[in-house]
Protein backbone atom coordinates (compact mmCIF):
# COMPACT_ATOMS: atom_id res chain seq x y z
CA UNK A 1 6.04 23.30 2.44
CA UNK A 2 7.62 24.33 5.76
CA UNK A 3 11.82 24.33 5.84
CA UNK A 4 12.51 21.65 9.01
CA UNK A 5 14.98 19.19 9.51
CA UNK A 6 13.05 16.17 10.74
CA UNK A 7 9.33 15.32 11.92
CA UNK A 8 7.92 12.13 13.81
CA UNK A 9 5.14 11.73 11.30
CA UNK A 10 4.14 9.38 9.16
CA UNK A 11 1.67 9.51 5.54
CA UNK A 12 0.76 5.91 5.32
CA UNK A 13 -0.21 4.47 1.74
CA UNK A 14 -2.95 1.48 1.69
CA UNK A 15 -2.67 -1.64 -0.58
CA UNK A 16 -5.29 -1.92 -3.48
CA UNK A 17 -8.64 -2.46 -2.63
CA UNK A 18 -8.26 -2.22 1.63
CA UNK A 19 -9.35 1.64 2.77
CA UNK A 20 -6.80 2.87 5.08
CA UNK A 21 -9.12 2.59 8.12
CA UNK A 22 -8.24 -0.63 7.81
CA UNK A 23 -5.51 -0.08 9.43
CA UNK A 24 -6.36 1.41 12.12
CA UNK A 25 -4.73 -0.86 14.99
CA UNK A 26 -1.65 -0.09 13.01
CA UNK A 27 -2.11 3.79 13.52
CA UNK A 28 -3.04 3.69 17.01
CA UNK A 29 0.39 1.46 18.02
CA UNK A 30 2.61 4.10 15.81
CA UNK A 31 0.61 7.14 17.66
CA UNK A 32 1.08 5.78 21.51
CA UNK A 33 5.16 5.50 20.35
CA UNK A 34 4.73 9.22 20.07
CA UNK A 35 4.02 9.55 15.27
CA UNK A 36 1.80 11.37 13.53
CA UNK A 37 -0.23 9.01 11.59
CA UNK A 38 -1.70 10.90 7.89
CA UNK A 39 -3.45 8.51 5.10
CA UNK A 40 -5.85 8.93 2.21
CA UNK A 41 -8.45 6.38 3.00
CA UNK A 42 -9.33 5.53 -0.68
CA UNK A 43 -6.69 6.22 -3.23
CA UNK A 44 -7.84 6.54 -6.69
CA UNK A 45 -11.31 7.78 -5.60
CA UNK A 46 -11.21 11.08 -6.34
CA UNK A 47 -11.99 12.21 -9.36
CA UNK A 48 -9.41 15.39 -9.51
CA UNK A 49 -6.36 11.93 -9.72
CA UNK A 50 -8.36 9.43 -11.93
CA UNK A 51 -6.38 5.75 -12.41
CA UNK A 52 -4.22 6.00 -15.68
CA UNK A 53 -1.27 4.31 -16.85
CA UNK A 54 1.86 4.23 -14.12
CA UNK A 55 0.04 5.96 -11.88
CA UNK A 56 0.94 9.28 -12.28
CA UNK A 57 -2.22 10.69 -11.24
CA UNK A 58 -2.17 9.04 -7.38
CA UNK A 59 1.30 9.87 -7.66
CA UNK A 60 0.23 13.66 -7.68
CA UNK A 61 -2.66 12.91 -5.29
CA UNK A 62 -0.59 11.54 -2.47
CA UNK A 63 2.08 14.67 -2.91
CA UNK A 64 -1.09 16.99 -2.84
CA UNK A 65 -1.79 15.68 0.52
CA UNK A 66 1.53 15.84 2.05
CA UNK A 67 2.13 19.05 0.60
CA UNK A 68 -1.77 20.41 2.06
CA UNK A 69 -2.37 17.81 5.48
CA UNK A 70 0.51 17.63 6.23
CA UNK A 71 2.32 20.22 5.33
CA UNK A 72 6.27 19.19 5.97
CA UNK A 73 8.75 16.59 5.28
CA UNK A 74 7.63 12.81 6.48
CA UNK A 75 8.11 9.69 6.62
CA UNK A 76 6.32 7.65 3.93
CA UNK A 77 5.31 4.13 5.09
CA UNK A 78 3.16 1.95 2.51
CA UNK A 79 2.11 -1.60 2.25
CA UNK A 80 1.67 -3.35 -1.56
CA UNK A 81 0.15 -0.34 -3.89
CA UNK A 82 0.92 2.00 -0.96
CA UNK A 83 4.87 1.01 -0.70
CA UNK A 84 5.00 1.84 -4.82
CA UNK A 85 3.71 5.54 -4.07
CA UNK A 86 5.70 5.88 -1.33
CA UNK A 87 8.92 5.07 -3.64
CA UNK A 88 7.36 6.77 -6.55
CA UNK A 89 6.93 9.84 -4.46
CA UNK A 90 10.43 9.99 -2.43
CA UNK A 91 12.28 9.55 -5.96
CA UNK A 92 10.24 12.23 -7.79
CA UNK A 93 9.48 14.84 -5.02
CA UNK A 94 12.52 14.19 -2.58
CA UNK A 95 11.27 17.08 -0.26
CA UNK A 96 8.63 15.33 0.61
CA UNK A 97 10.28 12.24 2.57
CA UNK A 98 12.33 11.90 5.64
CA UNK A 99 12.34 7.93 5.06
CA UNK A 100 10.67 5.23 3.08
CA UNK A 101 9.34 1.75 4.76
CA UNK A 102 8.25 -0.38 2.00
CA UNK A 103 5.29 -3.55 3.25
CA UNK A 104 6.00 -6.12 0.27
CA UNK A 105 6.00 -4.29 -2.76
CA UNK A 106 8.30 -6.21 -5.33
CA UNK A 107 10.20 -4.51 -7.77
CA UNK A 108 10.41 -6.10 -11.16
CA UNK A 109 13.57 -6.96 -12.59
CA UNK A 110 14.42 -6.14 -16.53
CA UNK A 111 13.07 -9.79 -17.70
CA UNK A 112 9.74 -9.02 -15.44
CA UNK A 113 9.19 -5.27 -16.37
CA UNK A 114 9.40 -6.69 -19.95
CA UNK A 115 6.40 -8.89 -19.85
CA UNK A 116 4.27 -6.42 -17.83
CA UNK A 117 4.96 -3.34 -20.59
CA UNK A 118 4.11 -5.95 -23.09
CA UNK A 119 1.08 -7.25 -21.49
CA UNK A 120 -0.07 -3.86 -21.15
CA UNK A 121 0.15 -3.38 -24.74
CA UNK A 122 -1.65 -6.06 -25.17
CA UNK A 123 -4.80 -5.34 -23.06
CA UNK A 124 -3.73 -8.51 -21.15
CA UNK A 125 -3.12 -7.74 -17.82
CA UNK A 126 -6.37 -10.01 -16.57
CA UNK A 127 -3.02 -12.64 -17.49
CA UNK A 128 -0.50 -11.71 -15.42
CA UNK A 129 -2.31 -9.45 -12.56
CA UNK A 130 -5.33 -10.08 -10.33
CA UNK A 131 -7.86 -8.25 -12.82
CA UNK A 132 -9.97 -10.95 -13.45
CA UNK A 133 -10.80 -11.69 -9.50
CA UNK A 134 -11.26 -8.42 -8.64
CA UNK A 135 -13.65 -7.33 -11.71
CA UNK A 136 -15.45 -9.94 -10.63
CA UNK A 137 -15.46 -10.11 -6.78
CA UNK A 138 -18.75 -10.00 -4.94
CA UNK A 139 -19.46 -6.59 -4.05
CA UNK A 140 -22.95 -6.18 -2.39
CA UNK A 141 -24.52 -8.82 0.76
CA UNK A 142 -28.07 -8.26 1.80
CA UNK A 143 -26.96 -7.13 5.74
CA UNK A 144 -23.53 -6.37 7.42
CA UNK A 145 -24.01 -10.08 9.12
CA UNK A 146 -23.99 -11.83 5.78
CA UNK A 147 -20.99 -9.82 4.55
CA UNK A 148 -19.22 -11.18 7.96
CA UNK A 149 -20.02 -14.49 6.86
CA UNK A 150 -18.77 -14.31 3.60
CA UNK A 151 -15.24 -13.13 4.23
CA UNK A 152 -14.80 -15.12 7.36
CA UNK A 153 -15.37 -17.89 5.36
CA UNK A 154 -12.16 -17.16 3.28
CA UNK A 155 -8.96 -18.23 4.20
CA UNK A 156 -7.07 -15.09 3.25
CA UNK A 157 -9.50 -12.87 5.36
CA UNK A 158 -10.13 -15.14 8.07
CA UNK A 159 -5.92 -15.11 9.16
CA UNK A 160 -6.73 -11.82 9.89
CA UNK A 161 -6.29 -10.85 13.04
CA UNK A 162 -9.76 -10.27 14.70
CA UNK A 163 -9.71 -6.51 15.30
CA UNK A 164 -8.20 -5.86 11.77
CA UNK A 165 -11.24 -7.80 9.97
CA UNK A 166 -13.70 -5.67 12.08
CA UNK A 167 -12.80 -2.29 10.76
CA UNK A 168 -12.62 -4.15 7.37
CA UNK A 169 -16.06 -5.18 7.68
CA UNK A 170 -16.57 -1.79 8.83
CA UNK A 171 -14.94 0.52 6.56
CA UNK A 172 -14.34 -1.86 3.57
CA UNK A 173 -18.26 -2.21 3.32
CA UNK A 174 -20.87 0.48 3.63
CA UNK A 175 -24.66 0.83 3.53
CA UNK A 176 -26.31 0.39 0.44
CA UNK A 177 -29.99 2.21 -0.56
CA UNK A 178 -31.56 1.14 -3.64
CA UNK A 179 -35.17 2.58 -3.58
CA UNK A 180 -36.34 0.91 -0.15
CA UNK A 181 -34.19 -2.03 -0.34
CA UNK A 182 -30.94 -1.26 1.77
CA UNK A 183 -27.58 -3.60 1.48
CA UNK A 184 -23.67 -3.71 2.28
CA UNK A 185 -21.47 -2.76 -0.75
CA UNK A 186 -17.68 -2.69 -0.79
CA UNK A 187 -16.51 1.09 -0.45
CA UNK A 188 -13.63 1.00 -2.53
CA UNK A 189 -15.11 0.29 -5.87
CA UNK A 190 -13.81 -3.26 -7.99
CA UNK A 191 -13.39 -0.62 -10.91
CA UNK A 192 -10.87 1.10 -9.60
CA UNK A 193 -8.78 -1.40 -7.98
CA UNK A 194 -9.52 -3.68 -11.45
CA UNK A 195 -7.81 -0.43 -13.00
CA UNK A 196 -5.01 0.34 -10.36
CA UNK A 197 -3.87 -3.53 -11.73
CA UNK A 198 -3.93 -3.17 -14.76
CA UNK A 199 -2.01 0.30 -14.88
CA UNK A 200 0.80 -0.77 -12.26
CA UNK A 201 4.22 1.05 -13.43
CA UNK A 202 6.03 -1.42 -15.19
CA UNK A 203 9.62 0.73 -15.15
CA UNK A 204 9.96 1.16 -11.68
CA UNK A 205 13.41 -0.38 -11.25
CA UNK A 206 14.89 1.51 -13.97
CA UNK A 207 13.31 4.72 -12.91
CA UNK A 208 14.52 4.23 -9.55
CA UNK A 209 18.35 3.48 -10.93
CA UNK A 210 17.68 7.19 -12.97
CA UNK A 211 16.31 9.03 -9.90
CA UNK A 212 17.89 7.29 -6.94
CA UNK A 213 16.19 7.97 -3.47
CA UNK A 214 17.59 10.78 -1.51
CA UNK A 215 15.99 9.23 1.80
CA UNK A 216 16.67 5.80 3.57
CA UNK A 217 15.02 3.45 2.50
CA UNK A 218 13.70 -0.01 4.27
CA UNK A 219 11.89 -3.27 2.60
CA UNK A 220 9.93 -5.34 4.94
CA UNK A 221 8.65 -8.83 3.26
CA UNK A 222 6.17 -11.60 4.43
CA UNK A 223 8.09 -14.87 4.65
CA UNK A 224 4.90 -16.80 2.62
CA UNK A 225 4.28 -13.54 0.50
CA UNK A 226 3.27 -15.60 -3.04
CA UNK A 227 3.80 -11.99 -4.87
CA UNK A 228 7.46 -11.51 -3.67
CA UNK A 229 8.42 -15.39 -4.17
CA UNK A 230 6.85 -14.66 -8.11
CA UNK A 231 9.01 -11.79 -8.74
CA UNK A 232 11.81 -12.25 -6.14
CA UNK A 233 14.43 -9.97 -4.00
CA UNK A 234 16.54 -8.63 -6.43
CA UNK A 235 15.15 -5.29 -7.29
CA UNK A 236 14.59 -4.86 -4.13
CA UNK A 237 18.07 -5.06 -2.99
CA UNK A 238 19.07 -2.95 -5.73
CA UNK A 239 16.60 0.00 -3.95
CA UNK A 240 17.25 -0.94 -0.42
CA UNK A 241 21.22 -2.50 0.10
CA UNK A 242 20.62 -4.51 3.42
CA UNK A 243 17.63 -2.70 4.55
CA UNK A 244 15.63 -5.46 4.46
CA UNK A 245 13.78 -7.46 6.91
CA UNK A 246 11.18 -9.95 7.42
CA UNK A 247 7.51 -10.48 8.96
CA UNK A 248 6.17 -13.88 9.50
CA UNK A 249 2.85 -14.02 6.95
CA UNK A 250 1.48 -13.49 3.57
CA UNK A 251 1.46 -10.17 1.44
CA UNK A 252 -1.47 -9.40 3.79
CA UNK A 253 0.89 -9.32 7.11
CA UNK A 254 0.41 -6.47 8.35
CA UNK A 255 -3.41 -7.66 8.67
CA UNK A 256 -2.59 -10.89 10.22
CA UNK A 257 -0.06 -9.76 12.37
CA UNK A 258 -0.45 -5.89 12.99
CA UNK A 259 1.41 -5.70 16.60
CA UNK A 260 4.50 -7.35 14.82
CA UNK A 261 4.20 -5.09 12.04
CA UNK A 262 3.75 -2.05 14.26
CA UNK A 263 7.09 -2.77 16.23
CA UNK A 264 9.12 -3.97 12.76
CA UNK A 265 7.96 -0.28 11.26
CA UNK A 266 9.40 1.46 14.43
CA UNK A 267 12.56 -0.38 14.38
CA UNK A 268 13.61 1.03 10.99
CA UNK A 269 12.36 4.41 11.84
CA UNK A 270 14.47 4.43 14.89
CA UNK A 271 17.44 3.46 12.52
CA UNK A 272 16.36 6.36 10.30
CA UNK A 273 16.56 8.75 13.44
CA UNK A 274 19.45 7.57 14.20
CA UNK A 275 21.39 7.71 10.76
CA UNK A 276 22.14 3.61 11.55
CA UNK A 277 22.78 2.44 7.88
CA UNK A 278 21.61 -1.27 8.46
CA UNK A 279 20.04 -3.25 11.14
């Protein structure tokens, strides 16, 4: 790792189950404003950082990559499962990051954590996470067409915004040869997103109070997010102060409304550059 004092790059972290290529109208607004854009395109997909419990594993597989693509300090920018690792990284491997921006990733307060760790215990998570869906999502359509059809019939996939569901369709789903039969299959496998659930970090919070961030750090939540309203702002404010803003749209925002989320992402970096404290 190089010795520098700042970097206009950012290592972007993908939610569970959406390949970072989906993002790819997001990368090409933070490039023309002059970033870097770095991302693993499947976390949890390589067998050298298998899925196990709290995540330490992708943990060690996102630093890898910073410390080996990159190859200097950045800033880490994630959305849901991406905005964990980015925290999870900047507390444990402060080096590494110039400035968090966290895409609606609740942090679970003490009452919260409790039921998750006991859940876990359990073998329960299929209770309190989406396990159960995504074990069970369809995973293979007979042409590329057909796969079109069946998430634009969704309402969660077809708020998308247009562009965004293509390179979903694109690089969420690959070609499929069984013998001479060919089909579209998800790429990121329903295993391993069925497993990133039901291992989620349940101490975060308290790890977080432990090992405070050394780095800014900036929360930006979707005003009809279901998974923030479930576990609510207030470990988030204990991570961020008044770093927080908002995006009109579900968890999935950034999909729905990229260009917004493009320019909201920029705004706190500029405030990072510029050692601003708040908005």
């Amino acid at each position: 790792m190089k010795a520098t004092t700042a970097h206009r790059t950012i290592v972007f972290s993908h939610a569970n189950s959406f390949p970072a290529s989906t993002y790819r109208t997001l990368f090409e607004g933070w490039r023309a404003a002059g970033y870097e854009v770095h991302a693993i395109d499947k976390l949890g997909h390589d067998p050298r950082y298998p899925v196990t419990n709290n995540w330490p594993f992708l943990v060690e597989q996102l630093c890898d990559f910073i410390e080996r693509e990159v190859g200097h300090p950045a800033y880490l920018v994630g959305h849901s499962l991406g905005g964990y690792l980015s925290m999870m990284v900047a507390s444990r491997h402060p080096h590494l990051a110039q400035g968090v921006v966290v895409m609606d990733s609740p942090l679970l307060p003490g009452w919260l954590s409790a039921g998750i760790a006991l859940a876990k215990r359990a073998g329960a998570m299929q209770r309190v996470m989406p396990s159960r869906i995504s074990a069970q999502r369809t995973q293979e359509w007979p042409s590329l067409q057909a796969a079109r059809v069946h998430f634009g019939s969704k309402p969660k996939f077809a708020a998308f915004h247009p562009g965004i569901l293509g390179d979903y369709l694109h690089n969420g789903t690959q070609d499929h040869a069984d013998g001479v039969a060919r089909s579209r299959r998800l790429s990121f496998s329903r295993e391993v997103e069925t497993a990133i659930y039901n291992t989620m970090p349940h101490a975060l919070l308290q790890r977080f109070r432990r090992h405070p961030h050394q780095c800014p750090v900036a929360f930006i939540g979707g005003t009809l997010s279901s998974e923030l309203r479930k576990v609510g702002l207030s470990g988030v404010k204990q991570v961020v102060g008044e770093r927080l803003s908002w995006i009109e749209g579900t968890h999935l925002y950034p999909f729905e409304h990229p260009q917004a989320t493009v320019a909201e992402v920029l705004r706190w970096l500029q405030q990072f550059e510029q050692g601003a404290d708040v908005a």
